[in-house]
Every structure is written in C-alpha cells, then in structure tokens.
N, C-alpha and C. Protein backbone atom coordinates (compact mmCIF):
# COMPACT_ATOMS: atom_id res chain seq x y z
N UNK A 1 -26.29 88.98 -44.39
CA UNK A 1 -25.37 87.89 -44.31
C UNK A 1 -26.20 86.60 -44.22
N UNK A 2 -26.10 85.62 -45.09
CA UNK A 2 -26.28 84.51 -45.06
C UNK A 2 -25.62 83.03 -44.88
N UNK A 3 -26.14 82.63 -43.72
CA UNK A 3 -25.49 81.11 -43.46
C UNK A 3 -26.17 80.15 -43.90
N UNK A 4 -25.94 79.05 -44.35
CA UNK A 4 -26.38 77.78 -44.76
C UNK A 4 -25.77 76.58 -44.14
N UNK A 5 -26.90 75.63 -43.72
CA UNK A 5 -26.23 74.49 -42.91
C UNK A 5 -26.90 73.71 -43.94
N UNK A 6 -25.23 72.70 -45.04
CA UNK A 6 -26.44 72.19 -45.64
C UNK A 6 -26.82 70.73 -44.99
N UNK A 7 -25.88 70.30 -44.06
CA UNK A 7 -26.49 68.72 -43.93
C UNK A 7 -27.73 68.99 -42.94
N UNK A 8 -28.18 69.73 -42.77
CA UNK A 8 -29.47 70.29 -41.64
C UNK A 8 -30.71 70.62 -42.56
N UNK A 9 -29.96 71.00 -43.75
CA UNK A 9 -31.33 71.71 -44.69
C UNK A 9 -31.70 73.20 -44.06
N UNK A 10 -30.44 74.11 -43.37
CA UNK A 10 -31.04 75.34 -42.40
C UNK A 10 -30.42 76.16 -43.62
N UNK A 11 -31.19 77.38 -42.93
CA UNK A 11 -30.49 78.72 -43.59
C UNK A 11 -30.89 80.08 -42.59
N UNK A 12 -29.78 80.51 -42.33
CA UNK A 12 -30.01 81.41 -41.11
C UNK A 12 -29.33 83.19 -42.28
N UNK A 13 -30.34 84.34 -42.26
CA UNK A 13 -29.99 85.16 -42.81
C UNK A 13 -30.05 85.87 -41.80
N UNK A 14 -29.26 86.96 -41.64
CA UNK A 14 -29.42 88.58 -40.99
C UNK A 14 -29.53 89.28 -42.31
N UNK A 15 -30.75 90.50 -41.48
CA UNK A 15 -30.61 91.71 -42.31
C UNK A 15 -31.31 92.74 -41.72
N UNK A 16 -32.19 94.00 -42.37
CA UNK A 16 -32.89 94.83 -41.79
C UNK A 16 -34.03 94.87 -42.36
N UNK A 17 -35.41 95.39 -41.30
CA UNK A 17 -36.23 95.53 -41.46
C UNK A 17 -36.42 96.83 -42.19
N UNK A 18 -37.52 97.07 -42.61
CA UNK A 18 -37.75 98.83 -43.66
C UNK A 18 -37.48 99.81 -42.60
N UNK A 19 -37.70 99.55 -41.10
CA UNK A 19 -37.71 100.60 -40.27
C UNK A 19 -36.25 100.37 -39.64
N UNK A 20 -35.64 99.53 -40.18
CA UNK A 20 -34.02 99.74 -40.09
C UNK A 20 -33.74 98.48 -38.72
N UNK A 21 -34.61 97.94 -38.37
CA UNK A 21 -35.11 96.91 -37.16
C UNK A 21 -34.01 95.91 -37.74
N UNK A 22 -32.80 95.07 -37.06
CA UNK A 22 -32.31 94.04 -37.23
C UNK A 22 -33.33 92.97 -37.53
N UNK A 23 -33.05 91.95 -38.00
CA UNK A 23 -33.84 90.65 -37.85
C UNK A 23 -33.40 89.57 -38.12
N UNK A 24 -33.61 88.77 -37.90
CA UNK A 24 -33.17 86.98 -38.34
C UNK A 24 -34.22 86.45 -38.87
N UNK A 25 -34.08 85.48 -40.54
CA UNK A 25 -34.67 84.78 -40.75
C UNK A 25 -34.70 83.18 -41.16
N UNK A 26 -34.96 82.47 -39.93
CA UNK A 26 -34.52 81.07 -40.05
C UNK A 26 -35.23 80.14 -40.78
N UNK A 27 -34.75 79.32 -41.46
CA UNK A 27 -35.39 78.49 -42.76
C UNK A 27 -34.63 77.18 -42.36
N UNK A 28 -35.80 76.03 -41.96
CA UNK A 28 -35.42 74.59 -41.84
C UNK A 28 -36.46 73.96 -42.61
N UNK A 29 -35.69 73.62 -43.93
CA UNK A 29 -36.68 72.72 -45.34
C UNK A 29 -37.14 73.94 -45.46
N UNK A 30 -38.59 73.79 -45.78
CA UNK A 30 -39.15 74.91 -46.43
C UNK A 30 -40.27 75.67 -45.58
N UNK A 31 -39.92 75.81 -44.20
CA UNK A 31 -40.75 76.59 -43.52
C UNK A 31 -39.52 77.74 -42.94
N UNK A 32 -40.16 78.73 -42.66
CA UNK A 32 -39.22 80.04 -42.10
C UNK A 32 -40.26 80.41 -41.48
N UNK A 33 -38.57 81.18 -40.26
CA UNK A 33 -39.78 82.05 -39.43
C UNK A 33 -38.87 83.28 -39.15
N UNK A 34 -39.67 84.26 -38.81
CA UNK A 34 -38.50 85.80 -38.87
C UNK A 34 -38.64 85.99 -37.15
N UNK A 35 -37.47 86.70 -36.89
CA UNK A 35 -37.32 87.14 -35.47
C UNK A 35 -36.73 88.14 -35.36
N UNK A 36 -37.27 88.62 -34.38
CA UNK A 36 -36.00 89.93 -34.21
C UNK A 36 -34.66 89.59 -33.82
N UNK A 37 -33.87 90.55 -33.78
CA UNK A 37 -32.33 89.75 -33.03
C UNK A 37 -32.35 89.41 -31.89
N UNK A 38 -33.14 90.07 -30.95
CA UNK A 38 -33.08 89.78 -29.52
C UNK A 38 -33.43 88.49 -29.70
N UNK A 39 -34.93 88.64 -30.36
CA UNK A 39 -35.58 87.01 -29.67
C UNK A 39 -35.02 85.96 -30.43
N UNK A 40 -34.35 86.34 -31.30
CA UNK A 40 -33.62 84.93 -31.78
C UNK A 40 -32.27 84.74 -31.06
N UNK A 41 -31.93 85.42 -30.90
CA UNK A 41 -30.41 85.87 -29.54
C UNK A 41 -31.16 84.53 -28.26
N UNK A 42 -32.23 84.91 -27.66
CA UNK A 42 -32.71 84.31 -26.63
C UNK A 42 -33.03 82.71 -27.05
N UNK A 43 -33.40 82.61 -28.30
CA UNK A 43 -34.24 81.10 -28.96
C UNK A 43 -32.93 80.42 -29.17
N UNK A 44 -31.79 81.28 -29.54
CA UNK A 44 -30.71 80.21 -29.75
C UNK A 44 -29.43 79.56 -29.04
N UNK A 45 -29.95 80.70 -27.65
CA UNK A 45 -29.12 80.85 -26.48
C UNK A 45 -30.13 79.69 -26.15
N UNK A 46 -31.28 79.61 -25.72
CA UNK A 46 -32.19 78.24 -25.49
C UNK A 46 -31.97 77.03 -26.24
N UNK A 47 -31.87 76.67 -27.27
CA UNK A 47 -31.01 75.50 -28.24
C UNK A 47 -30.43 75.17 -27.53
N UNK A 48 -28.94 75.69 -27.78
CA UNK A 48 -27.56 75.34 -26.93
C UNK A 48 -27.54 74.68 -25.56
N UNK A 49 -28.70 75.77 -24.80
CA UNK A 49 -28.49 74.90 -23.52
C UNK A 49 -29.15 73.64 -23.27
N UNK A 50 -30.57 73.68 -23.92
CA UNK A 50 -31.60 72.10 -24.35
C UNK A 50 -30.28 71.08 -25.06
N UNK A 51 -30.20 71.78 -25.93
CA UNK A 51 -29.00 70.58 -26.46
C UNK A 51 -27.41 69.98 -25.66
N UNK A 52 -27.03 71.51 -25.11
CA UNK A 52 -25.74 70.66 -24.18
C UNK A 52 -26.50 69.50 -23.12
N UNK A 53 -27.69 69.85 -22.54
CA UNK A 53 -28.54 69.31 -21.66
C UNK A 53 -28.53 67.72 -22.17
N UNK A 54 -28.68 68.00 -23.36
CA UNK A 54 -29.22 66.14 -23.89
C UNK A 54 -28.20 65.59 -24.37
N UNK A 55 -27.35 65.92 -24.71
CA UNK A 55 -26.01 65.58 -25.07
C UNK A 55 -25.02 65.04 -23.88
N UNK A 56 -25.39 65.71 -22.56
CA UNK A 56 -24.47 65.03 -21.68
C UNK A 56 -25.14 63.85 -20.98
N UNK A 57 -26.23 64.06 -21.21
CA UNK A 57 -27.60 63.04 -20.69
C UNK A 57 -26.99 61.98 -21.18
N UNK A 58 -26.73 61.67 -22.61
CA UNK A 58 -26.56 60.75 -23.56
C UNK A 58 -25.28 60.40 -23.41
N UNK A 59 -24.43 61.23 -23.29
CA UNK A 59 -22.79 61.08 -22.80
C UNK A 59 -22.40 60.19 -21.83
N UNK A 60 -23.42 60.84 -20.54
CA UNK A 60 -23.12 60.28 -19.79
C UNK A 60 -24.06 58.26 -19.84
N UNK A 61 -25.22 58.49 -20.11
CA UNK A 61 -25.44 56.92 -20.20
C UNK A 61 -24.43 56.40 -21.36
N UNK A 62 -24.06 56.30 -21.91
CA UNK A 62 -22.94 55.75 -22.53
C UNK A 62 -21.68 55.63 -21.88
N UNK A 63 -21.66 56.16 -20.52
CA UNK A 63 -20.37 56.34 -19.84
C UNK A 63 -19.39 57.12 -20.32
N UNK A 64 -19.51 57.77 -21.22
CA UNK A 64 -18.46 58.63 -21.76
C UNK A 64 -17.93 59.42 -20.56
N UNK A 65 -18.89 60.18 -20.23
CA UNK A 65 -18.68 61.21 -19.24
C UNK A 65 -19.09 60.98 -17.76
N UNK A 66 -18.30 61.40 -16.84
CA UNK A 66 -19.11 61.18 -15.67
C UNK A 66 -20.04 62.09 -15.55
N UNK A 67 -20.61 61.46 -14.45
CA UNK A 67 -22.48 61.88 -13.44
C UNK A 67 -22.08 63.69 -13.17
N UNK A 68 -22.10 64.39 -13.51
CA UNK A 68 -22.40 65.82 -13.22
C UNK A 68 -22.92 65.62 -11.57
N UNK A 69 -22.29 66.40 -10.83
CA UNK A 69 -22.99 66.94 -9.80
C UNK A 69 -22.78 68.20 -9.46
N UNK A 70 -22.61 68.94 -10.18
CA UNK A 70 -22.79 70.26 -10.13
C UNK A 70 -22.34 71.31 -11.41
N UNK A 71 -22.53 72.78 -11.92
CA UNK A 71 -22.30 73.27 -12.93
C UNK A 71 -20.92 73.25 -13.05
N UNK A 72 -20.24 73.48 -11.97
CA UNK A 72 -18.62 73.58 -12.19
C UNK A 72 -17.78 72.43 -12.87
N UNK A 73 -18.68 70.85 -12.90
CA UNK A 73 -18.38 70.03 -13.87
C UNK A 73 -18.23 70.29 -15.16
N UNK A 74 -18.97 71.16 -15.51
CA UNK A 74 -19.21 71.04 -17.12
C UNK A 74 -17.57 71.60 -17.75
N UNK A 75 -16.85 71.79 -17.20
CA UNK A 75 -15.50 72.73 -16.94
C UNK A 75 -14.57 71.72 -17.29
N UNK A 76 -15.14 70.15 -16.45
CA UNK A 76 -13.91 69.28 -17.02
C UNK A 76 -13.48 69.02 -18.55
N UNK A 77 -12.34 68.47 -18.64
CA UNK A 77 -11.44 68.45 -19.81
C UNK A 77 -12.29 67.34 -20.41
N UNK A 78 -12.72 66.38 -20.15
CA UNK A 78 -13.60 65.49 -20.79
C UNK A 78 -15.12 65.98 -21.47
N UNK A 79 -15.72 66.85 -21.04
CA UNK A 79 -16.50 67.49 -21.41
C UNK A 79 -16.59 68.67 -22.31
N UNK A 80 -15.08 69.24 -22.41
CA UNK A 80 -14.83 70.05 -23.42
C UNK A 80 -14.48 69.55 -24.61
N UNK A 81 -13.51 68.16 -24.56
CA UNK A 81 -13.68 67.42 -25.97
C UNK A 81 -14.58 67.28 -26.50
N UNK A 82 -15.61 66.06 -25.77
CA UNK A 82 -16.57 65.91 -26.39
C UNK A 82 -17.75 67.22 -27.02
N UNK A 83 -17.47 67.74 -26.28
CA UNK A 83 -18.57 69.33 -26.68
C UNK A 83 -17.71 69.73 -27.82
N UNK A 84 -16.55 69.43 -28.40
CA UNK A 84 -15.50 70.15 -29.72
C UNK A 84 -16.24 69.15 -30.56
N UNK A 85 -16.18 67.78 -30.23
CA UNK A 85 -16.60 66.62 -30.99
C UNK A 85 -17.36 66.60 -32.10
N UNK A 86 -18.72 66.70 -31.21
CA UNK A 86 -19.68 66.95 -31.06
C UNK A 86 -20.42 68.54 -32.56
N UNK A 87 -19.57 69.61 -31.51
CA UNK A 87 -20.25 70.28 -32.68
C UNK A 87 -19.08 70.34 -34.08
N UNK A 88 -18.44 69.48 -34.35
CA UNK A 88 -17.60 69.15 -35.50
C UNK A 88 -18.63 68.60 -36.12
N UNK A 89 -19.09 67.48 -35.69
CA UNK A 89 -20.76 66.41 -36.28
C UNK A 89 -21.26 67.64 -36.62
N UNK A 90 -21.50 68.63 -35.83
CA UNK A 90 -22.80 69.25 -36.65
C UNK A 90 -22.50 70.48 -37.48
N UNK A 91 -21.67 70.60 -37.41
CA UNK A 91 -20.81 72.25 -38.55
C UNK A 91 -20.01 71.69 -39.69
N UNK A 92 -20.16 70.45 -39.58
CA UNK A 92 -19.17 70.10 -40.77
C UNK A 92 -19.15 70.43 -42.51
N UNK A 93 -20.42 71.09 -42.62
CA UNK A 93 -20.60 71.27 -43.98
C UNK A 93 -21.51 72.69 -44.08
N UNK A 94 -20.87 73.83 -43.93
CA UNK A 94 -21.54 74.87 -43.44
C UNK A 94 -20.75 76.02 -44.19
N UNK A 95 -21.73 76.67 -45.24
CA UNK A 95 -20.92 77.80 -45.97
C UNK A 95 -21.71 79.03 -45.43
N UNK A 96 -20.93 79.93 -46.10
CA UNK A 96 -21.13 81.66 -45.60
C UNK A 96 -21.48 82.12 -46.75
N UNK A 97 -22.64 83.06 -46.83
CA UNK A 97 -22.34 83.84 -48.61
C UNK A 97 -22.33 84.76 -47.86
N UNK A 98 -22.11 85.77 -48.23
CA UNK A 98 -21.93 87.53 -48.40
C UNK A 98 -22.75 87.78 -49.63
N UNK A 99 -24.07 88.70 -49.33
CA UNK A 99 -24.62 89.81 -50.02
C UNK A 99 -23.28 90.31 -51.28
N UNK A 100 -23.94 90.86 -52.27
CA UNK A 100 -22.83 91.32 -53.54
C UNK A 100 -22.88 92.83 -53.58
C-alpha cells in the first residue's frame, strides 16, 4: 500500500520483506529510508507528539489557546479544533494507490 503526500513531496509505502518481515518505506524528495513497522510505529508516534508539542507552543503565543497547565488540558474543545485545523493544512492533498 502506498501513500503519497504530495504538497510534502512524502511517500510512505508498506509492504514485506523476502523473509515475510513487515516494513515501511519513507521517501521525503529523493532520500528514503526503510523501517520496520515497529520502529516506524515508534518514529511516527514521536512526530505527532514533537509536533502537537510545537504547535501548541505556537498556538498558544499567538493566544489562540490558553497556557496548558497540565495534560488533561489538551482535552479542551479549543484545542481539538485547532488540532482538526491544523491537520486539514497538512492532509489536504493526499492520495492512496493500491498495488494492482
């Protein structure tokens, strides 16, 4: 299965290794790198949270959002918009192929 992000220039494939091993192979421009599923499971579970991280950073100096003081914030209704917002900006042009 292949995804393509094209306003990113990404391309994220699953498939199998010869020994039947899942894997991911991620392509931003013209460098790739292969992973297994786990560790790309873990690298992209790490993204998300670096990025919600800087995103509310930024949210919040803009005043969008209030000052976080604790995880149970991230829960408010203001923070779930903007987090819909947000990844609308970044999925907006994103196809699927399917293998034939």
């Amino acid at each position: 299965m292949v995804y393509r992000f094209k306003k990113q220039d990404m391309t994220v494939t699953f498939a199998f290794r010869d020994d039947r091993k899942r894997i991911v192979q991620l392509a931003l421009g013209s460098e790739m790198r292969t992973f297994e599923l786990e560790e790309f499971t873990d690298f992209w579970l790490t993204m998300i949270e670096e990025g919600r991280k800087a995103t509310s950073a930024y949210l919040e100096s803009l005043g969008w959002l209030p000052r976080h003081r604790g995880k149970d914030d991230r829960l408010h209704q203001s923070w779930i918009h903007a987090q819909s917002h947000i990844s609308d900006l970044l999925f907006d042009s994103w196809t699927i192929r399917m293998p034939s």
